[in-house]
ModelCIF file with pLDDT and N, C-alpha, C, O atoms, coordinates in Angstrom:
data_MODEL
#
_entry.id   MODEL 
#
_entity.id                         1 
_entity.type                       polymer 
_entity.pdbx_number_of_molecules   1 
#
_entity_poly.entity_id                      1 
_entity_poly.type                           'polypeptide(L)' 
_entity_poly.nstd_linkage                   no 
_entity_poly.nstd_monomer                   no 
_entity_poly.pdbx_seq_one_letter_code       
;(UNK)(UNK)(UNK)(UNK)(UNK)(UNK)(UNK)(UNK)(UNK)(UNK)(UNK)(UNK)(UNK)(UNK)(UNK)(UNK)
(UNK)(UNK)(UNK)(UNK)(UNK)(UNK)(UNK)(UNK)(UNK)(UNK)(UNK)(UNK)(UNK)(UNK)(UNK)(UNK)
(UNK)(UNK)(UNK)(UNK)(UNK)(UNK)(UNK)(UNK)(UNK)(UNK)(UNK)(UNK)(UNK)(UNK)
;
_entity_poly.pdbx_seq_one_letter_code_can   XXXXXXXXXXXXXXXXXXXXXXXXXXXXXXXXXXXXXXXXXXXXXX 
_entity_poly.pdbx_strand_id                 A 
#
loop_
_entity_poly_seq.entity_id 
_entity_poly_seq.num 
_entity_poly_seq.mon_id 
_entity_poly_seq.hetero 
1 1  UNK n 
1 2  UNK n 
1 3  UNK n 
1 4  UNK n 
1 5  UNK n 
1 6  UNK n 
1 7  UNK n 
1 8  UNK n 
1 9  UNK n 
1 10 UNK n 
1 11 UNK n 
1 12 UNK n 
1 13 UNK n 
1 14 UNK n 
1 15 UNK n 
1 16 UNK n 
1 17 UNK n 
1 18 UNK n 
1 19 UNK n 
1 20 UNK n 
1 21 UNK n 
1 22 UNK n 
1 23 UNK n 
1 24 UNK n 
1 25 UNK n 
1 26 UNK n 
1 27 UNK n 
1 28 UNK n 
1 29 UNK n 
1 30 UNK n 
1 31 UNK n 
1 32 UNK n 
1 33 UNK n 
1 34 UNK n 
1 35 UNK n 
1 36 UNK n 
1 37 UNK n 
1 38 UNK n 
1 39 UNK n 
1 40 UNK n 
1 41 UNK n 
1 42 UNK n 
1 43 UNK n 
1 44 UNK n 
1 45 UNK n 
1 46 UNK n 
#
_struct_asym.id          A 
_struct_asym.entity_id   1 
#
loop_
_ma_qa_metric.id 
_ma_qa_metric.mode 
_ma_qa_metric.name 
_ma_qa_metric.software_group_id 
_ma_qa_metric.type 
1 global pLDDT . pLDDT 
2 local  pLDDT . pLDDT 
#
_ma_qa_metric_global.metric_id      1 
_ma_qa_metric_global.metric_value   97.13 
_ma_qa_metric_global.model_id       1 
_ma_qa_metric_global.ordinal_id     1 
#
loop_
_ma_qa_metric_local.label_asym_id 
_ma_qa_metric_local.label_comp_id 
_ma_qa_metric_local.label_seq_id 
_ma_qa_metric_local.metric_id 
_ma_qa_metric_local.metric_value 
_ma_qa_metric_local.model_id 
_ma_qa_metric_local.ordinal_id 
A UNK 1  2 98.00 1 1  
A UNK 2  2 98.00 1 2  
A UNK 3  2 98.00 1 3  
A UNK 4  2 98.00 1 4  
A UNK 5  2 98.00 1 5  
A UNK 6  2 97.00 1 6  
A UNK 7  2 96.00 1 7  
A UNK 8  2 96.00 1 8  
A UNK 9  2 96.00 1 9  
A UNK 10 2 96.00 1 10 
A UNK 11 2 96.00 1 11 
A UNK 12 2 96.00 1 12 
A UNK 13 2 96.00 1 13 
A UNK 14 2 97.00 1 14 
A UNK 15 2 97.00 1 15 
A UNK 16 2 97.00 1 16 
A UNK 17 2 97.00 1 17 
A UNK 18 2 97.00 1 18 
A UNK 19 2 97.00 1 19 
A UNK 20 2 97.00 1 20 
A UNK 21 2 98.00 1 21 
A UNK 22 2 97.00 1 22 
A UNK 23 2 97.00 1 23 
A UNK 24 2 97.00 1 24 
A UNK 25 2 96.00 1 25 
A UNK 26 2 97.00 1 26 
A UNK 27 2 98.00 1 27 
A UNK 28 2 98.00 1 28 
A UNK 29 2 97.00 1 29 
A UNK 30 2 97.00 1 30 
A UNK 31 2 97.00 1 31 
A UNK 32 2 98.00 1 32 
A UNK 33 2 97.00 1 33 
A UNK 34 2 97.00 1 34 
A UNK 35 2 96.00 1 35 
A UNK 36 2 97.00 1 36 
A UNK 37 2 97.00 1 37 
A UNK 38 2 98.00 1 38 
A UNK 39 2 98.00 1 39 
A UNK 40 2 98.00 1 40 
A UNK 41 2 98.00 1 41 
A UNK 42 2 98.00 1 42 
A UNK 43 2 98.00 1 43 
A UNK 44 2 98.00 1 44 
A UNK 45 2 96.00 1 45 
A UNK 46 2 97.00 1 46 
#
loop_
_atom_site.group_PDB 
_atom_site.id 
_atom_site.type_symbol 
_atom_site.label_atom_id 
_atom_site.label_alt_id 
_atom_site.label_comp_id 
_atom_site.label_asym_id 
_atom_site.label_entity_id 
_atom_site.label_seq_id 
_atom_site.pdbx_PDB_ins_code 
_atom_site.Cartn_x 
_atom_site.Cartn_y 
_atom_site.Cartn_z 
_atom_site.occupancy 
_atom_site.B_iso_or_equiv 
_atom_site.pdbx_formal_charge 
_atom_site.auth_seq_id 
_atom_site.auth_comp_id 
_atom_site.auth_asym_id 
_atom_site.auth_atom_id 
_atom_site.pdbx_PDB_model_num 
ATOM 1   N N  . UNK A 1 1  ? -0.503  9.963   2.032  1.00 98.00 ? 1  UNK A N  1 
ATOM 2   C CA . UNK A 1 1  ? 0.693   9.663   2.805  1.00 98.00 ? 1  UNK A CA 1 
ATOM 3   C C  . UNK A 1 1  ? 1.534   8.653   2.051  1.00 98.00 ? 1  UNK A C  1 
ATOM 4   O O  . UNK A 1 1  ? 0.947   7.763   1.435  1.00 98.00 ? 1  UNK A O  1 
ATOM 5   N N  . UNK A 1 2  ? 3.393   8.734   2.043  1.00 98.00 ? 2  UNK A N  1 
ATOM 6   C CA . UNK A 1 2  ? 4.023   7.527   1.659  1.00 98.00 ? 2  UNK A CA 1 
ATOM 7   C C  . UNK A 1 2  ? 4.155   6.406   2.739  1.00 98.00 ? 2  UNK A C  1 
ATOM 8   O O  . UNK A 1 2  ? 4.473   6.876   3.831  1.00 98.00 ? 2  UNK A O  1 
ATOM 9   N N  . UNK A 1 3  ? 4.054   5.548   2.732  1.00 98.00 ? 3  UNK A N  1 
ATOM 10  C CA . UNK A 1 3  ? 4.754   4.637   4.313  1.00 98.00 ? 3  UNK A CA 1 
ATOM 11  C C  . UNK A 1 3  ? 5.596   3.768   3.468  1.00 98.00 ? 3  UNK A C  1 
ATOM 12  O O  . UNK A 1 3  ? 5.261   2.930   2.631  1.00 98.00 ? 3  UNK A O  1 
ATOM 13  N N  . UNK A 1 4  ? 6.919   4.199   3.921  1.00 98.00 ? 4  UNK A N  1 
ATOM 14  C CA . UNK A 1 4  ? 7.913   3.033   3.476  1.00 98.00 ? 4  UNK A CA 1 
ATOM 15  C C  . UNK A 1 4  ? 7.971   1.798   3.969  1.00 98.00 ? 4  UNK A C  1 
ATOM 16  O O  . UNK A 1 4  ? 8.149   1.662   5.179  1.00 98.00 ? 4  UNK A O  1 
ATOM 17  N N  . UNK A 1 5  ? 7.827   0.630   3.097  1.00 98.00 ? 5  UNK A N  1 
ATOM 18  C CA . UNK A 1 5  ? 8.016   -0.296  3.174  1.00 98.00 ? 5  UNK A CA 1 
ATOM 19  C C  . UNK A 1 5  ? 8.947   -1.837  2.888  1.00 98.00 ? 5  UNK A C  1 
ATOM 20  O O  . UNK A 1 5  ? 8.983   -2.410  1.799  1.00 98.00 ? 5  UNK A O  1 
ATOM 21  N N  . UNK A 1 6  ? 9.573   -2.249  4.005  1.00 97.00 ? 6  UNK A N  1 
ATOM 22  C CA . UNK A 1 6  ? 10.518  -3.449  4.121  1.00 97.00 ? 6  UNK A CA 1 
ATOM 23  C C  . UNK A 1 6  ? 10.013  -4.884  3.749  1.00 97.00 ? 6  UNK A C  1 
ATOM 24  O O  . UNK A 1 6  ? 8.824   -5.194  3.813  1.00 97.00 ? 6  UNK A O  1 
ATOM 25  N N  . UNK A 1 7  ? 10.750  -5.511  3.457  1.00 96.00 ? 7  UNK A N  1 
ATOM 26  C CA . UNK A 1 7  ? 10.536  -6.553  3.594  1.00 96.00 ? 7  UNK A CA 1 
ATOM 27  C C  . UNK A 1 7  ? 10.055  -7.610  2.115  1.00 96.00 ? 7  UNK A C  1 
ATOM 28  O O  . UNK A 1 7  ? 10.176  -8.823  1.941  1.00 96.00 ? 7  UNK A O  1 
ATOM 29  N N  . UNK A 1 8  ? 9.376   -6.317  1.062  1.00 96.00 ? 8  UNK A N  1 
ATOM 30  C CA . UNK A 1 8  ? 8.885   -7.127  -0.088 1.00 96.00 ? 8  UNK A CA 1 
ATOM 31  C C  . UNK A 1 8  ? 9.899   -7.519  -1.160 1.00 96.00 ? 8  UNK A C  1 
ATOM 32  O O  . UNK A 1 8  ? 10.731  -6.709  -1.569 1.00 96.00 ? 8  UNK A O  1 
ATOM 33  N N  . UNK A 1 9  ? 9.815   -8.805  -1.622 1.00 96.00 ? 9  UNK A N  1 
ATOM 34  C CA . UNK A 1 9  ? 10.498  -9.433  -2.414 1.00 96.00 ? 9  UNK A CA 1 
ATOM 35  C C  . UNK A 1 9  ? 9.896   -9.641  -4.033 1.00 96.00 ? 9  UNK A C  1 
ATOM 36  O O  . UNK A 1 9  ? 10.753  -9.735  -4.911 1.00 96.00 ? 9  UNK A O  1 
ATOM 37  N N  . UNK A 1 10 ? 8.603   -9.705  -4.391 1.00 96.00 ? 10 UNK A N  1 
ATOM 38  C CA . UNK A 1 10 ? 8.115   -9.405  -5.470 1.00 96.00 ? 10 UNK A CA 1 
ATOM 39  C C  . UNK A 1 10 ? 6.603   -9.196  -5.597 1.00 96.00 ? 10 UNK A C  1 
ATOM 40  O O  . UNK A 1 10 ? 6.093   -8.786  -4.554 1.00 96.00 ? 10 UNK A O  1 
ATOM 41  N N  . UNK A 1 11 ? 5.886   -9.352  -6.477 1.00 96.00 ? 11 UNK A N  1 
ATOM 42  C CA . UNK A 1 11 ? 4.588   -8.564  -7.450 1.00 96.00 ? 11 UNK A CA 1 
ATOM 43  C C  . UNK A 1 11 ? 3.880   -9.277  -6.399 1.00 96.00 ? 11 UNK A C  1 
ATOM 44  O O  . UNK A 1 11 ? 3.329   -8.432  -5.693 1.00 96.00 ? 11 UNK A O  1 
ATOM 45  N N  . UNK A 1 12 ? 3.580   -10.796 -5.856 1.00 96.00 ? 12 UNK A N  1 
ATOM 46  C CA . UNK A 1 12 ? 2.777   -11.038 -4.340 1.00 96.00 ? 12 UNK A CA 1 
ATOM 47  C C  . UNK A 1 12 ? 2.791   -10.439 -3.303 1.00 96.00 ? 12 UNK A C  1 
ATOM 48  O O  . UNK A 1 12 ? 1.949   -10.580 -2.417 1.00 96.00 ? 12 UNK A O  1 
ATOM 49  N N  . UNK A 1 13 ? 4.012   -9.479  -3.259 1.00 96.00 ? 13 UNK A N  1 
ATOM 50  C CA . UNK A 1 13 ? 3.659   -8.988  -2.061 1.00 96.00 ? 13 UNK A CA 1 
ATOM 51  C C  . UNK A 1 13 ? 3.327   -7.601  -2.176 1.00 96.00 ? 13 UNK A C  1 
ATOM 52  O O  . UNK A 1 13 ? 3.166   -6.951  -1.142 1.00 96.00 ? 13 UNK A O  1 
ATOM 53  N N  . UNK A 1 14 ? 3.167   -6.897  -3.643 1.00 97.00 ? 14 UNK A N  1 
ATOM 54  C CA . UNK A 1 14 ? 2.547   -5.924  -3.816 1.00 97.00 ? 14 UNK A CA 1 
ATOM 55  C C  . UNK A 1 14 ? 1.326   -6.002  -3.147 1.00 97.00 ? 14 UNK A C  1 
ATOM 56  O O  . UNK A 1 14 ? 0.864   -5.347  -2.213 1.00 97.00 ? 14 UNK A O  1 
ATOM 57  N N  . UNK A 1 15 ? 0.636   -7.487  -4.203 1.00 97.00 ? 15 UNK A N  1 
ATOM 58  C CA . UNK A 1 15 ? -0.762  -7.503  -4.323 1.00 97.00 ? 15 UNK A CA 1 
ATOM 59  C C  . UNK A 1 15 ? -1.608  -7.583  -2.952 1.00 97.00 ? 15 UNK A C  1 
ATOM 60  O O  . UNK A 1 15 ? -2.691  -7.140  -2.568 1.00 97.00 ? 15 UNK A O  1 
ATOM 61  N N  . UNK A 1 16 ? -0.491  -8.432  -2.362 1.00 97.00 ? 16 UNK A N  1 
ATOM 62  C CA . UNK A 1 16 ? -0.748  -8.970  -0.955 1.00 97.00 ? 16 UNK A CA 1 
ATOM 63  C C  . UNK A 1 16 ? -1.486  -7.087  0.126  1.00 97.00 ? 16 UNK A C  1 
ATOM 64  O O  . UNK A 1 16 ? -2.597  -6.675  0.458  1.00 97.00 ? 16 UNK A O  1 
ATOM 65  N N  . UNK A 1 17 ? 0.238   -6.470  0.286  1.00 97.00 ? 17 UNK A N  1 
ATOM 66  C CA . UNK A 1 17 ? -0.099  -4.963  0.815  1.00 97.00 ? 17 UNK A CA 1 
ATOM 67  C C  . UNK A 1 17 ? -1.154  -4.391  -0.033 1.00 97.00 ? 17 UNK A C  1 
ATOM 68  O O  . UNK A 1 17 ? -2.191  -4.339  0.629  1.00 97.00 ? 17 UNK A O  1 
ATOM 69  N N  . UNK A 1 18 ? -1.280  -4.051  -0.932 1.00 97.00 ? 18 UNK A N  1 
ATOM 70  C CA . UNK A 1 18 ? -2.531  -3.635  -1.856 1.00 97.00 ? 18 UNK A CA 1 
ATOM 71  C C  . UNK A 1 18 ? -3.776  -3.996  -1.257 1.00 97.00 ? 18 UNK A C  1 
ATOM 72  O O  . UNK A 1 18 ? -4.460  -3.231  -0.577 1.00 97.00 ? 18 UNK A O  1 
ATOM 73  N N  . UNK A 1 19 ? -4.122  -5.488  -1.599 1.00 97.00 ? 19 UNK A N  1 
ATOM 74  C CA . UNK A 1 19 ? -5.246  -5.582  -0.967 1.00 97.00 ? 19 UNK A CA 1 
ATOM 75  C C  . UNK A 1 19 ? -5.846  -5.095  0.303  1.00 97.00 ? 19 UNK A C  1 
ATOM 76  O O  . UNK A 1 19 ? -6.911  -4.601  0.673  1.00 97.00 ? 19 UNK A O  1 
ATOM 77  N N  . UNK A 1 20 ? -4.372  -5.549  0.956  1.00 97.00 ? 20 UNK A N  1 
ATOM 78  C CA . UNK A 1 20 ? -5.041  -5.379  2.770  1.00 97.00 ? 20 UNK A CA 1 
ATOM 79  C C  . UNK A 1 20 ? -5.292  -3.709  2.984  1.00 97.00 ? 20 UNK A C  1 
ATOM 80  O O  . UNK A 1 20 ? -6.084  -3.216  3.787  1.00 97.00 ? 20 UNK A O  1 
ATOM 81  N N  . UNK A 1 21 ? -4.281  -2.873  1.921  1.00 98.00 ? 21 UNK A N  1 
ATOM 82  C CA . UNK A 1 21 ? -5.046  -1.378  2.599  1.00 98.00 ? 21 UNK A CA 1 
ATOM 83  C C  . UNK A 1 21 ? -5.957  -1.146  1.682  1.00 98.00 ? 21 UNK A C  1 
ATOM 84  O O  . UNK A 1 21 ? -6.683  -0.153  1.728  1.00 98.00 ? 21 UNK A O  1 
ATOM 85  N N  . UNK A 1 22 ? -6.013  -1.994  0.798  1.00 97.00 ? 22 UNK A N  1 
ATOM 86  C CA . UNK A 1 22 ? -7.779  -1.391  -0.263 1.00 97.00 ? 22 UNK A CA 1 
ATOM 87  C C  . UNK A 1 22 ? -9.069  -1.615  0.919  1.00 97.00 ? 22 UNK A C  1 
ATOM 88  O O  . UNK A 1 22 ? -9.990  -0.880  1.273  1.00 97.00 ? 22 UNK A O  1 
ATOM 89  N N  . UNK A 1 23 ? -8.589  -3.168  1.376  1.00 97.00 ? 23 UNK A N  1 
ATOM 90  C CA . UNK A 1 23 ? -9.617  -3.301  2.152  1.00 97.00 ? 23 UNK A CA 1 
ATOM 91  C C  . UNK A 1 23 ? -10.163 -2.541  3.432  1.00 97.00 ? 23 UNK A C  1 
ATOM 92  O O  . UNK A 1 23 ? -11.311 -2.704  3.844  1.00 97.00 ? 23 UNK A O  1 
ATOM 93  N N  . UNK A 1 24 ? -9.295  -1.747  3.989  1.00 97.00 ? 24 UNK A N  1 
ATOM 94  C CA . UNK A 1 24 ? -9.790  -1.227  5.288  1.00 97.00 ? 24 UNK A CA 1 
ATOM 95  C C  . UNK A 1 24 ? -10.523 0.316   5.140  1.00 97.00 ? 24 UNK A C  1 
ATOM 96  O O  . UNK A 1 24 ? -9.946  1.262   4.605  1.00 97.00 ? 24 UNK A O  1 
ATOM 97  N N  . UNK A 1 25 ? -11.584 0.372   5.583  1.00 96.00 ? 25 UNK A N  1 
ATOM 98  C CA . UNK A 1 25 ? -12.527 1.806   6.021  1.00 96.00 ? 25 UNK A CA 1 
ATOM 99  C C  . UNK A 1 25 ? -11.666 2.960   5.343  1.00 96.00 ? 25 UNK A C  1 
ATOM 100 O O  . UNK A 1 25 ? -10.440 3.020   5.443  1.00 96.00 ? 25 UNK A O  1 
ATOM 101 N N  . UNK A 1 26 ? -12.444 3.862   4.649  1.00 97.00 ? 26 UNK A N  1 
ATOM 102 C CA . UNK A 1 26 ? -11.654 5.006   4.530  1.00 97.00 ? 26 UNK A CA 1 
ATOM 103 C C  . UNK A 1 26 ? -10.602 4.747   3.751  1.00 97.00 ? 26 UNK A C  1 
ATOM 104 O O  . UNK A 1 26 ? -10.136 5.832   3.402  1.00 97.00 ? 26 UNK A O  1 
ATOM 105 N N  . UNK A 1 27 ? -10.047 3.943   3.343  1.00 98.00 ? 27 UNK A N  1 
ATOM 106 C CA . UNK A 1 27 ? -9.007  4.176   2.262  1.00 98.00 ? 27 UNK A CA 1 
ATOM 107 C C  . UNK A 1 27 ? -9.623  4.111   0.909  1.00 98.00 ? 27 UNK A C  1 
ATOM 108 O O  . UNK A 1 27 ? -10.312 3.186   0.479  1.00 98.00 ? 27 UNK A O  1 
ATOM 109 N N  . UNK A 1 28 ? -9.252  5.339   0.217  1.00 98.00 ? 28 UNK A N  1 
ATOM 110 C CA . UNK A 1 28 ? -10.072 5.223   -1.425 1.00 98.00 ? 28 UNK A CA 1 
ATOM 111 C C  . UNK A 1 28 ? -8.557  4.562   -2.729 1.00 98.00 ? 28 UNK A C  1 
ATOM 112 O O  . UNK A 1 28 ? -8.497  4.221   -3.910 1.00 98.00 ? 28 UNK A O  1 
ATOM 113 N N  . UNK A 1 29 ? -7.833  4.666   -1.847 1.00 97.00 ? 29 UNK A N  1 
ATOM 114 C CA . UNK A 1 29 ? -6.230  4.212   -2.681 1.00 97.00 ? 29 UNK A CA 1 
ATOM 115 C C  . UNK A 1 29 ? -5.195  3.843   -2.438 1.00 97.00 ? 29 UNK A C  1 
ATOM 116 O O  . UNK A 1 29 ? -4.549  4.423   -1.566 1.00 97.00 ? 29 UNK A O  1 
ATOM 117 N N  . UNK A 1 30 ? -4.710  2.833   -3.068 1.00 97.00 ? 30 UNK A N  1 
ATOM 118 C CA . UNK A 1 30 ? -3.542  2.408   -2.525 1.00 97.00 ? 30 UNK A CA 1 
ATOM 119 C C  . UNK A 1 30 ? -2.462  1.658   -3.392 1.00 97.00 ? 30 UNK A C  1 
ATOM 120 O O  . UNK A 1 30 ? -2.418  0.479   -3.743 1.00 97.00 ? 30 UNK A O  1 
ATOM 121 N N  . UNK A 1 31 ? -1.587  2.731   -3.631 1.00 97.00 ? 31 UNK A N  1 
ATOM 122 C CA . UNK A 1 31 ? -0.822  2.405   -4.995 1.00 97.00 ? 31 UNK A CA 1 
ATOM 123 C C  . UNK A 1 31 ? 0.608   2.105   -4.277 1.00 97.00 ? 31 UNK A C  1 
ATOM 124 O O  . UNK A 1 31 ? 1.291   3.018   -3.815 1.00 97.00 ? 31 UNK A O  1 
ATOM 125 N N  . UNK A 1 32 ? 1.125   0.266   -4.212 1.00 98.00 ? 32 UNK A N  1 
ATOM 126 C CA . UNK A 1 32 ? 2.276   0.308   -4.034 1.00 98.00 ? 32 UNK A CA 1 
ATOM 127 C C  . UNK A 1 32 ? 3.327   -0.518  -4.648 1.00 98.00 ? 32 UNK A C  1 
ATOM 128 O O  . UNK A 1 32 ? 3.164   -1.585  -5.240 1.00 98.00 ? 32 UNK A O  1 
ATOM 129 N N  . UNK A 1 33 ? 4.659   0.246   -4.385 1.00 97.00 ? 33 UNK A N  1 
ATOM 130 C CA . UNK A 1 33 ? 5.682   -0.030  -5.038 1.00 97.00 ? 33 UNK A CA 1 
ATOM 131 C C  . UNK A 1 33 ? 7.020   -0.656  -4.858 1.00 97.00 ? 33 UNK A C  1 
ATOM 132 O O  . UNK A 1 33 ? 8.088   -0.198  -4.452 1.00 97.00 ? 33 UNK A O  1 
ATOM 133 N N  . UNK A 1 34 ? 6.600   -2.024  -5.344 1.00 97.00 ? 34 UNK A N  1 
ATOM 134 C CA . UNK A 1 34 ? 8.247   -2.981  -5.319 1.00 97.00 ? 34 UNK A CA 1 
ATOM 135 C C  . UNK A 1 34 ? 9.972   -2.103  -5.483 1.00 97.00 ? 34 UNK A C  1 
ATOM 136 O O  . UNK A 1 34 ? 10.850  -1.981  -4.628 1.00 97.00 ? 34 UNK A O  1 
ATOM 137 N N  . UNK A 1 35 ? 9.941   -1.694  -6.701 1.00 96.00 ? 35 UNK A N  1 
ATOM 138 C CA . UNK A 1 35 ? 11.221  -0.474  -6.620 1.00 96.00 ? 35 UNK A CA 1 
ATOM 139 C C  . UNK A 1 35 ? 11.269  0.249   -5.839 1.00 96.00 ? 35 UNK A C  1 
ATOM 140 O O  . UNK A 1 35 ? 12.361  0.338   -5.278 1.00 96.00 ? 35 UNK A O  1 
ATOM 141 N N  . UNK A 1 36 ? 10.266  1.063   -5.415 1.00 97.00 ? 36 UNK A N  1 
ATOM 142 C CA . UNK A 1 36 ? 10.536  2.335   -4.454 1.00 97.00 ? 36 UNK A CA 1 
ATOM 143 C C  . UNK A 1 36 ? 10.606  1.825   -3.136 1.00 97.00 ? 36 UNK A C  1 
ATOM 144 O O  . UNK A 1 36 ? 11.399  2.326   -2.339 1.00 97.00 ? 36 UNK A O  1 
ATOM 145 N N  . UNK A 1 37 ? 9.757   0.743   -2.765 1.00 97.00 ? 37 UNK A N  1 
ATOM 146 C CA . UNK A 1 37 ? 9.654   0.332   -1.397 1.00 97.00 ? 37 UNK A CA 1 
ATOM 147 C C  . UNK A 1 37 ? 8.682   1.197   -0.443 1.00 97.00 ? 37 UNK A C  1 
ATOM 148 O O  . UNK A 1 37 ? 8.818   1.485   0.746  1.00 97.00 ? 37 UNK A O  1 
ATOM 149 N N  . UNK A 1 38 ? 8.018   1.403   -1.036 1.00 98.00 ? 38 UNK A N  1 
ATOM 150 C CA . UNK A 1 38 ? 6.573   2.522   -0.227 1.00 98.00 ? 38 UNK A CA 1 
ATOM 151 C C  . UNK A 1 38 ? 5.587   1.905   -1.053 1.00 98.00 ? 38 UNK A C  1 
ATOM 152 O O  . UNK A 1 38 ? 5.569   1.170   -2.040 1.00 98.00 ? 38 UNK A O  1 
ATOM 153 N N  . UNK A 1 39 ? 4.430   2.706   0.026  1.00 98.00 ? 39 UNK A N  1 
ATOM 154 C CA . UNK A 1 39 ? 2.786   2.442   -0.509 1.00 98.00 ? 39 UNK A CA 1 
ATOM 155 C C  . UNK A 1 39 ? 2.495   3.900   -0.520 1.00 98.00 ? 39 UNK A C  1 
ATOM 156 O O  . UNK A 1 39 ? 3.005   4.621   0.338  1.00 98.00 ? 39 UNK A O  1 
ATOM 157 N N  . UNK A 1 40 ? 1.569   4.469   -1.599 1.00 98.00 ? 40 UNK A N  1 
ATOM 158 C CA . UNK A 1 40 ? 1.549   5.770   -1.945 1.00 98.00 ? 40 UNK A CA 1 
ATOM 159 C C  . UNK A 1 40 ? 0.090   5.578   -1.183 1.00 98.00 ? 40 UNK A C  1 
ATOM 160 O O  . UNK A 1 40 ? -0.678  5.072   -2.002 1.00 98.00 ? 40 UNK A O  1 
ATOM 161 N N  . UNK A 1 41 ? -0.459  5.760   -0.132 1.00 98.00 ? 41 UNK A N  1 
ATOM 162 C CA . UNK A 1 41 ? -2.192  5.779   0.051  1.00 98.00 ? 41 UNK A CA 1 
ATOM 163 C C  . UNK A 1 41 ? -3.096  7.058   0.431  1.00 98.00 ? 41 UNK A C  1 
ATOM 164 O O  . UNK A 1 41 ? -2.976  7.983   1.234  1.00 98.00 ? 41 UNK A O  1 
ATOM 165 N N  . UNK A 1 42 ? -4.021  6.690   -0.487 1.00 98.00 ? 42 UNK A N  1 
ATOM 166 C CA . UNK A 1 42 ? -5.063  8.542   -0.084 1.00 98.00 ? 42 UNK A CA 1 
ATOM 167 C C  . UNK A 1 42 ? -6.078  7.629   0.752  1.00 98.00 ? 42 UNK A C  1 
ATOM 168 O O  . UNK A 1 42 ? -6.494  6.506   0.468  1.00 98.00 ? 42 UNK A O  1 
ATOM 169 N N  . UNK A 1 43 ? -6.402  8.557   2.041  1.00 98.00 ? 43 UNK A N  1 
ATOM 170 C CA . UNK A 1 43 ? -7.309  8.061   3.069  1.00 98.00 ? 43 UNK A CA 1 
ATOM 171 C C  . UNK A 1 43 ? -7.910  9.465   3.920  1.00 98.00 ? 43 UNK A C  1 
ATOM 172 O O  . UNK A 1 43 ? -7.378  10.511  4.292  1.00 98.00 ? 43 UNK A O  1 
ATOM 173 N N  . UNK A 1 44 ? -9.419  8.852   4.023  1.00 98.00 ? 44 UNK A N  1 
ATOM 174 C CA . UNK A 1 44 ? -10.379 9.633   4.889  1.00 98.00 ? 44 UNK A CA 1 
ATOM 175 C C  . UNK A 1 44 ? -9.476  10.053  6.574  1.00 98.00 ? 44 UNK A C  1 
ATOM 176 O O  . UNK A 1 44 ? -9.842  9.407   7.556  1.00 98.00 ? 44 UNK A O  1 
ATOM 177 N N  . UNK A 1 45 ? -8.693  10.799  6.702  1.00 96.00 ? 45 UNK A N  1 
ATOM 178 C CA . UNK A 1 45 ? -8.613  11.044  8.008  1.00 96.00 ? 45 UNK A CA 1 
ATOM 179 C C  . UNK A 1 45 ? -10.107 10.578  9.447  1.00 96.00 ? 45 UNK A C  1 
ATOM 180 O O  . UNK A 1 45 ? -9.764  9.979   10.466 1.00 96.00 ? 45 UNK A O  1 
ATOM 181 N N  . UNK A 1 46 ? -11.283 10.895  9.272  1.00 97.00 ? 46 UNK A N  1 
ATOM 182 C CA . UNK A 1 46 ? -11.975 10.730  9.659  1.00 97.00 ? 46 UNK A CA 1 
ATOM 183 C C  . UNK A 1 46 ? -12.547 9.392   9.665  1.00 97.00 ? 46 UNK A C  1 
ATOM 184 O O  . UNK A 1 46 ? -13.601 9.173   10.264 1.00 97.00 ? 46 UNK A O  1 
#
């Protein structure tokens, strides 16, 4: 899924969103992006 995202101003707040969806159940990825303004994430539906 993409989820667009507001609000980030630079590379901390990549790392910041990054972490928090690396960390939760079921997510195996989470690639996101300052220019584009989305988080690209692959996740276990289940």
């Amino acid at each position: 899924t993409v989820i667009k995202v507001g609000g980030m101003s630079c590379q901390g707040c990549v790392k910041n969103i990054s972490g928090v969806l690396s960390a939760m159940a079921g997510v195996a990825s989470a690639e996101v992006s300052l220019e584009a303004a989305e988080a690209k994430v692959a996740f276990d539906p289940q």
